[in-house]
C-alpha atoms as a PDB file:
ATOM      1  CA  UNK A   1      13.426   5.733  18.501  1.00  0.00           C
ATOM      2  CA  UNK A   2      13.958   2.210  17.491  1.00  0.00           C
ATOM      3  CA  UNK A   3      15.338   1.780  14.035  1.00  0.00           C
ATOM      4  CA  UNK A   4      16.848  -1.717  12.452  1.00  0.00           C
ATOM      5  CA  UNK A   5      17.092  -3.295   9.280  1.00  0.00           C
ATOM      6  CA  UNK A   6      15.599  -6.325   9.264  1.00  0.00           C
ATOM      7  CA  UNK A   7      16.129  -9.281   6.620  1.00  0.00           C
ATOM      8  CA  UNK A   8      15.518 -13.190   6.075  1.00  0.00           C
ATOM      9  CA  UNK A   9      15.746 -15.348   3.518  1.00  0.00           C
ATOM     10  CA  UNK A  10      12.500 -16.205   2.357  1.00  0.00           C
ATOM     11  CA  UNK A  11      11.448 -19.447   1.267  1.00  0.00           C
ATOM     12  CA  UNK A  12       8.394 -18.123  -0.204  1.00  0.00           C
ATOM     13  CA  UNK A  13      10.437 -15.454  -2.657  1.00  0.00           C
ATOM     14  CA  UNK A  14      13.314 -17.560  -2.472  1.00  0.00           C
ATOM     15  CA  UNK A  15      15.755 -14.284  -1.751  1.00  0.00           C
ATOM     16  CA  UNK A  16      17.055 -12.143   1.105  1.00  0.00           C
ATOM     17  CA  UNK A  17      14.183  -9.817   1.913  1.00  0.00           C
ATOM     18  CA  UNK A  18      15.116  -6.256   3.074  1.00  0.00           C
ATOM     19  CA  UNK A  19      13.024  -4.105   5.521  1.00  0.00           C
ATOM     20  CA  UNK A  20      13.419  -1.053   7.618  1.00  0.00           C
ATOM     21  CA  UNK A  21      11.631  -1.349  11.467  1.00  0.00           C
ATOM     22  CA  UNK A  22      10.810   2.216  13.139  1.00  0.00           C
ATOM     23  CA  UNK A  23       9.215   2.083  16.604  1.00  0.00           C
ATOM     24  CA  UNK A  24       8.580  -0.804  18.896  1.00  0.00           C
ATOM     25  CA  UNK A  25       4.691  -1.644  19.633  1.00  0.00           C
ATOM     26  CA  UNK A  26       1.830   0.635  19.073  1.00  0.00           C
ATOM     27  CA  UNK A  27      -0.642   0.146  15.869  1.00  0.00           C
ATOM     28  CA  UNK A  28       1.334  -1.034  13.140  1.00  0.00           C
ATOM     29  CA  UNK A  29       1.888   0.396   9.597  1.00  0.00           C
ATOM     30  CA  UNK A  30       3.440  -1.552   6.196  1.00  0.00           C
ATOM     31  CA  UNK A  31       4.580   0.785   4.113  1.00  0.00           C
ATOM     32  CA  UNK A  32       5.093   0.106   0.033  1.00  0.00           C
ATOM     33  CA  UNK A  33       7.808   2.309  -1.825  1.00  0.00           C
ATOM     34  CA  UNK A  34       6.940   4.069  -5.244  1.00  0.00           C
ATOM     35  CA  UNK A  35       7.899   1.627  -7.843  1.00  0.00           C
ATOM     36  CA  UNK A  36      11.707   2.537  -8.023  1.00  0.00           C
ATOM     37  CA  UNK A  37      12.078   3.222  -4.070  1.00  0.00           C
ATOM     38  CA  UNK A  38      13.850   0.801  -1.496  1.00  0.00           C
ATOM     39  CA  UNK A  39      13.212   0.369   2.158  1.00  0.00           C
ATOM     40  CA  UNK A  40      14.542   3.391   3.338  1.00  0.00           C
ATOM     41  CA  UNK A  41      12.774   5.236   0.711  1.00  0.00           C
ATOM     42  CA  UNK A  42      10.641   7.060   3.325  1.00  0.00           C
ATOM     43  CA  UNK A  43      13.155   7.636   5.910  1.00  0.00           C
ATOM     44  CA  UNK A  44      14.975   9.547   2.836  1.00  0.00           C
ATOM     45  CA  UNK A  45      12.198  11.565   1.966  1.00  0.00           C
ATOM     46  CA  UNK A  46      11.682  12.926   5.343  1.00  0.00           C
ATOM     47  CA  UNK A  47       8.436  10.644   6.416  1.00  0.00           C
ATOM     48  CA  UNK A  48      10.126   8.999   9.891  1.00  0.00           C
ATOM     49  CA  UNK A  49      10.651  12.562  11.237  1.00  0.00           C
ATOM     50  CA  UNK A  50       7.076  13.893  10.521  1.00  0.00           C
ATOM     51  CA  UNK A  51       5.987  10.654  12.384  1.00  0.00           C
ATOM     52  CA  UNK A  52       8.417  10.853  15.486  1.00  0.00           C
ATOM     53  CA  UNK A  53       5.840  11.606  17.658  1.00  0.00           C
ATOM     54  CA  UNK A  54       3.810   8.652  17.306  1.00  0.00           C
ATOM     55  CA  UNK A  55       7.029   5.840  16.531  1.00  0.00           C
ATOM     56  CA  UNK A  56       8.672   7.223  19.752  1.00  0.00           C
ATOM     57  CA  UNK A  57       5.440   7.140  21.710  1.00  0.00           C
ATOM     58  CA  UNK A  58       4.881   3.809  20.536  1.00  0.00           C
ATOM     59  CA  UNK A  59       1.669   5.095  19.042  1.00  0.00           C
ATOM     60  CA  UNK A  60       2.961   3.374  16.032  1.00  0.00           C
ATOM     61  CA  UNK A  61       5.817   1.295  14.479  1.00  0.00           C
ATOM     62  CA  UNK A  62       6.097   1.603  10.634  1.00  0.00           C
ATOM     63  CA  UNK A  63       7.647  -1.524   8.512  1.00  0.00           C
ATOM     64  CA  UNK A  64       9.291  -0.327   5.156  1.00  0.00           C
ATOM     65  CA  UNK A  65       9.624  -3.215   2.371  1.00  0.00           C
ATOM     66  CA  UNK A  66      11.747  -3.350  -0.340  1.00  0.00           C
ATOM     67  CA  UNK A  67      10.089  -2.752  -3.690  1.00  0.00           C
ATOM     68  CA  UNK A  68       9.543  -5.898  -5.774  1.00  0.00           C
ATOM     69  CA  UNK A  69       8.049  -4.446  -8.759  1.00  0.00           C
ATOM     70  CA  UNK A  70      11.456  -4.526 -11.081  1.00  0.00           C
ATOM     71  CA  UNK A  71      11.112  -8.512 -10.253  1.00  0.00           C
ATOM     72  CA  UNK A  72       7.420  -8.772 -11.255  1.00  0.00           C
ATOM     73  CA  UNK A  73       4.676  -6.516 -12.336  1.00  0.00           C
ATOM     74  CA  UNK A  74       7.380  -4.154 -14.113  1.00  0.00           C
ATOM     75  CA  UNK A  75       9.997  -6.803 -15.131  1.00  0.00           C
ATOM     76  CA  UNK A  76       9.607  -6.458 -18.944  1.00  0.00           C
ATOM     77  CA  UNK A  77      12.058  -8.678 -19.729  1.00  0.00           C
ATOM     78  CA  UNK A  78       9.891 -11.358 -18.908  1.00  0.00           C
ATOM     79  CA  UNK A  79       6.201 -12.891 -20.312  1.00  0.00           C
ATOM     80  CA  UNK A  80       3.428 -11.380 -17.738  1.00  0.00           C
ATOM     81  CA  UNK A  81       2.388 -14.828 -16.773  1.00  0.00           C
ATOM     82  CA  UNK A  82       5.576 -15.445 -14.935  1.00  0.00           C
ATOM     83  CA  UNK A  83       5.756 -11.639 -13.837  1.00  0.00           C
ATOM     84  CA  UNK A  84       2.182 -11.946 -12.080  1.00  0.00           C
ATOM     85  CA  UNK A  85       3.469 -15.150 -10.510  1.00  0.00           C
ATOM     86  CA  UNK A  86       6.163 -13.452  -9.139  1.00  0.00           C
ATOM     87  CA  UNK A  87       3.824 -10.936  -7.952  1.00  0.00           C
ATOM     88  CA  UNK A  88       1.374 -13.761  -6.435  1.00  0.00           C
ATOM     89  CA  UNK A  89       4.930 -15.206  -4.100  1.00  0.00           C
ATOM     90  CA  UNK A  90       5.144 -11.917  -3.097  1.00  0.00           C
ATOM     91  CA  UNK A  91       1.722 -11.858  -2.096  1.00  0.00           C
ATOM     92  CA  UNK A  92       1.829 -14.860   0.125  1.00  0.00           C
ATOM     93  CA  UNK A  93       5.412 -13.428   1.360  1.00  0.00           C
ATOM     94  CA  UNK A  94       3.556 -10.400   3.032  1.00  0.00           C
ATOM     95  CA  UNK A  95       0.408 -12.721   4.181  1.00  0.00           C
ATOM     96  CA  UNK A  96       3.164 -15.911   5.754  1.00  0.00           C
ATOM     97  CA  UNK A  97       5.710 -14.024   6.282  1.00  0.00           C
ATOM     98  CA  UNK A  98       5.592 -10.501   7.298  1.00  0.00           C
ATOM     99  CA  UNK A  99       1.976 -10.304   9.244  1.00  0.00           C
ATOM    100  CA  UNK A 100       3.231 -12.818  11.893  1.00  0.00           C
ATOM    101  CA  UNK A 101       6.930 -11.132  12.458  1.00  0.00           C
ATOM    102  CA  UNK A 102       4.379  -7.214  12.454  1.00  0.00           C
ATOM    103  CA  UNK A 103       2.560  -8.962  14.485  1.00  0.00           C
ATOM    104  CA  UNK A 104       5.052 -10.403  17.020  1.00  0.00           C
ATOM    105  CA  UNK A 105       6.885  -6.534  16.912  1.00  0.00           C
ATOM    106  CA  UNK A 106       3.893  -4.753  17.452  1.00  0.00           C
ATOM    107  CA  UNK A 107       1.827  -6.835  19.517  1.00  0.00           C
ATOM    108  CA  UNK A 108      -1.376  -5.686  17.739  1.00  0.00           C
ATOM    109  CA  UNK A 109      -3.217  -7.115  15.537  1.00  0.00           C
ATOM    110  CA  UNK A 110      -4.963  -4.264  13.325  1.00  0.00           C
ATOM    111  CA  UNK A 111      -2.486  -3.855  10.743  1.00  0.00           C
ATOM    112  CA  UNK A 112      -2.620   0.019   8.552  1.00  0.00           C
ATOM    113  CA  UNK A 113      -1.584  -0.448   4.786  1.00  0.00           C
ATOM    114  CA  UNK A 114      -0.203   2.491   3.239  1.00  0.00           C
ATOM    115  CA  UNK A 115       1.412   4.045  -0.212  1.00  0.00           C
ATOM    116  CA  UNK A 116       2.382   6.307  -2.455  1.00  0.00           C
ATOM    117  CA  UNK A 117       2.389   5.946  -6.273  1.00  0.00           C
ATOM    118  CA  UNK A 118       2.603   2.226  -7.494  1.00  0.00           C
ATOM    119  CA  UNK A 119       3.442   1.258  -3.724  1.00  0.00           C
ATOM    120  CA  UNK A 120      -0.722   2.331  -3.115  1.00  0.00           C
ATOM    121  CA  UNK A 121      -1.806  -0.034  -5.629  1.00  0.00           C
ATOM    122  CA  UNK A 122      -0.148  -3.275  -3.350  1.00  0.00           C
ATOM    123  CA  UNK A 123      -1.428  -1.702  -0.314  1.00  0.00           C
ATOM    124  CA  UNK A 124      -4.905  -1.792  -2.363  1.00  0.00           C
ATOM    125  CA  UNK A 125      -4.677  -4.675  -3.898  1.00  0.00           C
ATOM    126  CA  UNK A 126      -3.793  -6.476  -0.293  1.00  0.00           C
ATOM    127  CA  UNK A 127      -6.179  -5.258   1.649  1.00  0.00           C
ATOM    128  CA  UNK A 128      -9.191  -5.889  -1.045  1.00  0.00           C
ATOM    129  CA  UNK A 129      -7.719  -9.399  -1.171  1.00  0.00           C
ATOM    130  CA  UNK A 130      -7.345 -10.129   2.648  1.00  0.00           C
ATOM    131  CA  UNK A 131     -10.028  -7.754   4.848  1.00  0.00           C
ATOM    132  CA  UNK A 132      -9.765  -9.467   7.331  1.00  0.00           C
ATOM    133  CA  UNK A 133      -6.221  -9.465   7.205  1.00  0.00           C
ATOM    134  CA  UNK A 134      -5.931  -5.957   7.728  1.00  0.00           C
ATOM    135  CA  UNK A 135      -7.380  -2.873   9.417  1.00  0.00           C
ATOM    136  CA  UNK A 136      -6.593   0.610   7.701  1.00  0.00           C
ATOM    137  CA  UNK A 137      -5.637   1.594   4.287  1.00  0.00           C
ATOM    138  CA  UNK A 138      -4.073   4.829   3.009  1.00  0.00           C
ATOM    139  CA  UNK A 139      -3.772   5.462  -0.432  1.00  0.00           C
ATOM    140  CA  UNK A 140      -1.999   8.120  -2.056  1.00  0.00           C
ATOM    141  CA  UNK A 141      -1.360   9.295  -5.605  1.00  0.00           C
ATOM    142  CA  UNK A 142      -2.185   5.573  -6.460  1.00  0.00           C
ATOM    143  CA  UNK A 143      -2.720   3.665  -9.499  1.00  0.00           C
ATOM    144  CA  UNK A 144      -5.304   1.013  -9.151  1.00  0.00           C
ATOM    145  CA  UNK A 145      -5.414  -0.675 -12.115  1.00  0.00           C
ATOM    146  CA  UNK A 146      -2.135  -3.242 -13.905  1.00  0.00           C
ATOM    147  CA  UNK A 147      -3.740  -3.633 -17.522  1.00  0.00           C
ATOM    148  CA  UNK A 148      -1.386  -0.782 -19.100  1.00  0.00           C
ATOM    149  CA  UNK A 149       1.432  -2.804 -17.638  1.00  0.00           C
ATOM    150  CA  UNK A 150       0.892  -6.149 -19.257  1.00  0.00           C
ATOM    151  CA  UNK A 151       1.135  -5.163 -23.248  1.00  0.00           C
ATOM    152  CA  UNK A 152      -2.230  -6.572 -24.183  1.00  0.00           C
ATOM    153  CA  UNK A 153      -2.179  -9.866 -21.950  1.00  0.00           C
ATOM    154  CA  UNK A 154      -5.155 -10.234 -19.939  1.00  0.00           C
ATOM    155  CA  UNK A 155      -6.415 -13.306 -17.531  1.00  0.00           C
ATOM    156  CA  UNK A 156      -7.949 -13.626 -14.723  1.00  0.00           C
ATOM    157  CA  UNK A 157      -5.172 -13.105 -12.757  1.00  0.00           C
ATOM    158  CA  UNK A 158      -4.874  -9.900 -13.974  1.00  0.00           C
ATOM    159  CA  UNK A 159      -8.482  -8.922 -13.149  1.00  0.00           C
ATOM    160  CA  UNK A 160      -7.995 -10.204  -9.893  1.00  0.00           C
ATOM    161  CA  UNK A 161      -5.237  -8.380  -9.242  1.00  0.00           C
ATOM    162  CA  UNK A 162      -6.371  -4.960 -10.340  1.00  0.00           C
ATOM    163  CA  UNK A 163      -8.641  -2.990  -7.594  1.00  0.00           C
ATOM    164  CA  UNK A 164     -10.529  -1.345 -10.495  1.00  0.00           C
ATOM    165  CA  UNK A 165     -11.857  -4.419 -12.350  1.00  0.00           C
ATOM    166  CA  UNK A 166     -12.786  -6.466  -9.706  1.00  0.00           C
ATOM    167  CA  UNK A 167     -14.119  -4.663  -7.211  1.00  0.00           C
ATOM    168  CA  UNK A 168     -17.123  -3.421  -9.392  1.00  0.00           C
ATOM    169  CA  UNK A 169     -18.402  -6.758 -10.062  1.00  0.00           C
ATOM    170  CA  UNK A 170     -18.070  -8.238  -6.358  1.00  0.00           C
ATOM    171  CA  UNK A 171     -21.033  -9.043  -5.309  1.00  0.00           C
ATOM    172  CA  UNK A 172     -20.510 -11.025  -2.192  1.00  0.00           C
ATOM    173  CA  UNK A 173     -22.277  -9.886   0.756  1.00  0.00           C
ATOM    174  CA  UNK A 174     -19.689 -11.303   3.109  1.00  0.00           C
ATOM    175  CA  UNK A 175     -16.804 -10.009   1.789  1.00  0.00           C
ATOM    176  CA  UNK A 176     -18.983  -6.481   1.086  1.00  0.00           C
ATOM    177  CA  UNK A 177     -19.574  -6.568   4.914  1.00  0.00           C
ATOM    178  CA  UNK A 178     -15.699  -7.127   5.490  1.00  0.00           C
ATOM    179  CA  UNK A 179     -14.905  -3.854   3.598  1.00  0.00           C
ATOM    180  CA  UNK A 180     -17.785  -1.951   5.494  1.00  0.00           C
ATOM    181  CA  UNK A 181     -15.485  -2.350   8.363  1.00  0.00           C
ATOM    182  CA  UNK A 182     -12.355  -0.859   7.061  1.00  0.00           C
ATOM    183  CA  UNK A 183     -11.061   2.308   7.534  1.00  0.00           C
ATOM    184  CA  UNK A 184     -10.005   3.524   3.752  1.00  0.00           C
ATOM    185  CA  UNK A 185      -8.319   6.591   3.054  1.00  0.00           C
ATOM    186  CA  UNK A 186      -7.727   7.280  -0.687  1.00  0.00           C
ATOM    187  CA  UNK A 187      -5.928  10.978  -1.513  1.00  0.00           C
ATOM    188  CA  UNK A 188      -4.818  12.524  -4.568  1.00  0.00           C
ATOM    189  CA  UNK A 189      -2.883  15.556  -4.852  1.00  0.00           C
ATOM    190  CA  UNK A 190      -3.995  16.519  -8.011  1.00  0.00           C
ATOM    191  CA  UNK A 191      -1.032  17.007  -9.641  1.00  0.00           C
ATOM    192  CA  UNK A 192      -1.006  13.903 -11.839  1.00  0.00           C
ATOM    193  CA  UNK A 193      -3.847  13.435 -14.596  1.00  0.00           C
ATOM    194  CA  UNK A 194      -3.096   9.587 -13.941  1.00  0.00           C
ATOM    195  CA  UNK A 195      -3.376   9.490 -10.531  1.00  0.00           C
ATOM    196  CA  UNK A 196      -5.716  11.599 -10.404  1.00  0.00           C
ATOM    197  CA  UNK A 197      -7.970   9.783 -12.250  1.00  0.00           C
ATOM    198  CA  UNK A 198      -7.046   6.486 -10.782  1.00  0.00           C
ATOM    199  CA  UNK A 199      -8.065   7.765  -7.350  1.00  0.00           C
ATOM    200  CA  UNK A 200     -11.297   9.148  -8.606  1.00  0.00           C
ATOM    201  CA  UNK A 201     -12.429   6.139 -10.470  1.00  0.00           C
ATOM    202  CA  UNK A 202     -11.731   3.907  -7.274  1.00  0.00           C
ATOM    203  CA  UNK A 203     -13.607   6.023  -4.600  1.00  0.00           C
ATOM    204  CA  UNK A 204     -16.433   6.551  -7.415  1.00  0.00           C
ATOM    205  CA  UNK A 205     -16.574   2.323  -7.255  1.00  0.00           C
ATOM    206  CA  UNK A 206     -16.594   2.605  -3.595  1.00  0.00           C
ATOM    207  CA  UNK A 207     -19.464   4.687  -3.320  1.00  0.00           C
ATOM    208  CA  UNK A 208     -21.362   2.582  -6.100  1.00  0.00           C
ATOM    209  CA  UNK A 209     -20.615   0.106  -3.908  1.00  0.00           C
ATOM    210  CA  UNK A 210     -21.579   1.859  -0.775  1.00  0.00           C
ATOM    211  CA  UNK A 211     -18.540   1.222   0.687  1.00  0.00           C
ATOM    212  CA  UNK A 212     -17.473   3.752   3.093  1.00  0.00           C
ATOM    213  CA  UNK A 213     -14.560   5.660   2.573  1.00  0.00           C
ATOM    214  CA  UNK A 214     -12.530   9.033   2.411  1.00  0.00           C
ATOM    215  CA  UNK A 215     -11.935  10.645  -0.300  1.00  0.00           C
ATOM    216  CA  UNK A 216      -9.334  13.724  -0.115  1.00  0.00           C
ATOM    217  CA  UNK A 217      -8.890  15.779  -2.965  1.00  0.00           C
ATOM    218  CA  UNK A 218      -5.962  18.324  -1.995  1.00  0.00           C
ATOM    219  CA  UNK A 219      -3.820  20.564  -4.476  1.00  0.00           C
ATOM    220  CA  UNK A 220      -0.196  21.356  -3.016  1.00  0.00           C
ATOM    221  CA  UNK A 221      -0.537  24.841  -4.155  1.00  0.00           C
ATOM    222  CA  UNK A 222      -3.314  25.484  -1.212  1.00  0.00           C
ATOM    223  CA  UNK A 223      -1.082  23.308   1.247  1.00  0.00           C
ATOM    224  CA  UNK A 224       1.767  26.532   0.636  1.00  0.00           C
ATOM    225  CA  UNK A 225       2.910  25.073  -2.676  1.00  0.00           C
ATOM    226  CA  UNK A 226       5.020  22.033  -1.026  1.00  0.00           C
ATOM    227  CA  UNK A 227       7.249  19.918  -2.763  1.00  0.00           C
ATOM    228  CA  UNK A 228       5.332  15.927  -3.258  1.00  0.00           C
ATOM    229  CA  UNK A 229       7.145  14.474  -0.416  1.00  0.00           C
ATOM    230  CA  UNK A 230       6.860  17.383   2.499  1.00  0.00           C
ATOM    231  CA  UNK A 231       3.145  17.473   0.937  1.00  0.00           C
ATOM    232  CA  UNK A 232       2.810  13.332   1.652  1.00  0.00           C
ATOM    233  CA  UNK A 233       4.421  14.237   5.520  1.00  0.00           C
ATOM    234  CA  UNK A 234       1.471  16.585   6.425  1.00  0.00           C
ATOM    235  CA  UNK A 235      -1.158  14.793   4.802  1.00  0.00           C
ATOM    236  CA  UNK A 236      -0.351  11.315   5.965  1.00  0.00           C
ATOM    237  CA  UNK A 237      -0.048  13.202   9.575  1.00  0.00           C
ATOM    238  CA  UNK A 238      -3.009  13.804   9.020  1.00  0.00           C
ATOM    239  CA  UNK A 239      -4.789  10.484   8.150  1.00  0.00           C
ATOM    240  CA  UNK A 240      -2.560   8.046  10.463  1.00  0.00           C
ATOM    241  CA  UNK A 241      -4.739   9.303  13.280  1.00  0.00           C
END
């Protein structure tokens, strides 16, 4: 299996950004870390070996970033305003950046988005922003919403940046029809109350907004009581297909 570490400088973040590369061609997947994990966060937890198969078949290639979220969103030692601009570089970083070196890599252009934790809310929050960007989404255990993050500050920024406030008041038929065409997975494992509810809440705007989309309730304890991460191997086996 191809494996390398790939890095640039980026003019956009203005820092030496860090990824891991598994697999050569095939249907491409960007992976976000939970929001203390680093690029090899899911080779660590077991996830490139439950997807050998398809990264050695070139079925897929998987692209693990670097968390960013100590720099932004969850920098507290900074005023949100310049936290969420950090966040909005890192935005354009994955749109300028990344998507044309996936692309070149891969060769395809339907790109799957895909996370656990706080690492599902950027896969989210991309693919809501940029449908036509982007092909697949798989959510799990995420949090879908930045408010209890930014101590009481609240903009638009922040509303357009957090799945679960704007996405009940779009109204755009254009960009309604975009999201018809994705392919969105949202799971929950039901072993968080916050996640839990997160997930919920989002598939119940989905559905309001007859978007179509699949919703997978699953409790580890029926799955033979697995520990999160081997639980996260089988079930994103499961939904990469």
């Amino acid at each position: 299996m191809h494996k390398e570490h790939v890095h640039w400088h980026s003019s956009i973040m203005r820092r030496e950004m860090n990824l891991m590369q598994y697999g050569k061609g095939g249907v491409p997947i960007i992976a976000f870390p939970t929001d203390q994990g680093t690029y090899d966060e899911w080779e660590n937890h077991g996830m490139i070996e439950a997807l050998a198969y398809q990264l050695e078949e070139s079925l897929n290639s998987l692209f693990n970033l670097e968390t960013m979220d100590y720099e932004c969103l969850l920098n507290m030692d900074i005023e949100p305003e310049e936290r969420l601009k950090r966040y909005l570089s890192y935005q354009t970083f994955i749109i300028d950046e990344l998507i044309p070196f996936v692309h070149k890599e891969s060769g395809s252009s339907f790109i799957i988005l895909a996370g656990v934790g706080f690492g599902a809310y950027h896969a989210a929050n991309l693919i809501f922003k940029n449908p036509d960007k982007f092909g697949k989404f798989i959510g799990m255990d995420g949090l879908y919403d930045v408010t209890p993050y930014m101590g009481g500050f609240y903009n638009d920024t922040v509303y357009y940046n957090s799945p679960l406030h704007f996405l009940p008041r779009m109204d755009d038929s254009n960009i309604l029809a975009k999201y018809e065409k994705l392919d969105l997975r949202l799971i929950t494992s039901n072993t968080n109350p916050t996640f839990e509810d997160h997930t919920e809440r989002f598939s119940n705007v989905l559905e309001e907004k007859m978007i179509s989309h699949i919703f997978d309730q699953k409790d580890p304890d029926l799955d033979g009581g697995l520990e999160e991460w081997e639980f996260w191997k089988e079930i994103f086996k499961r939904h990469i297909v």
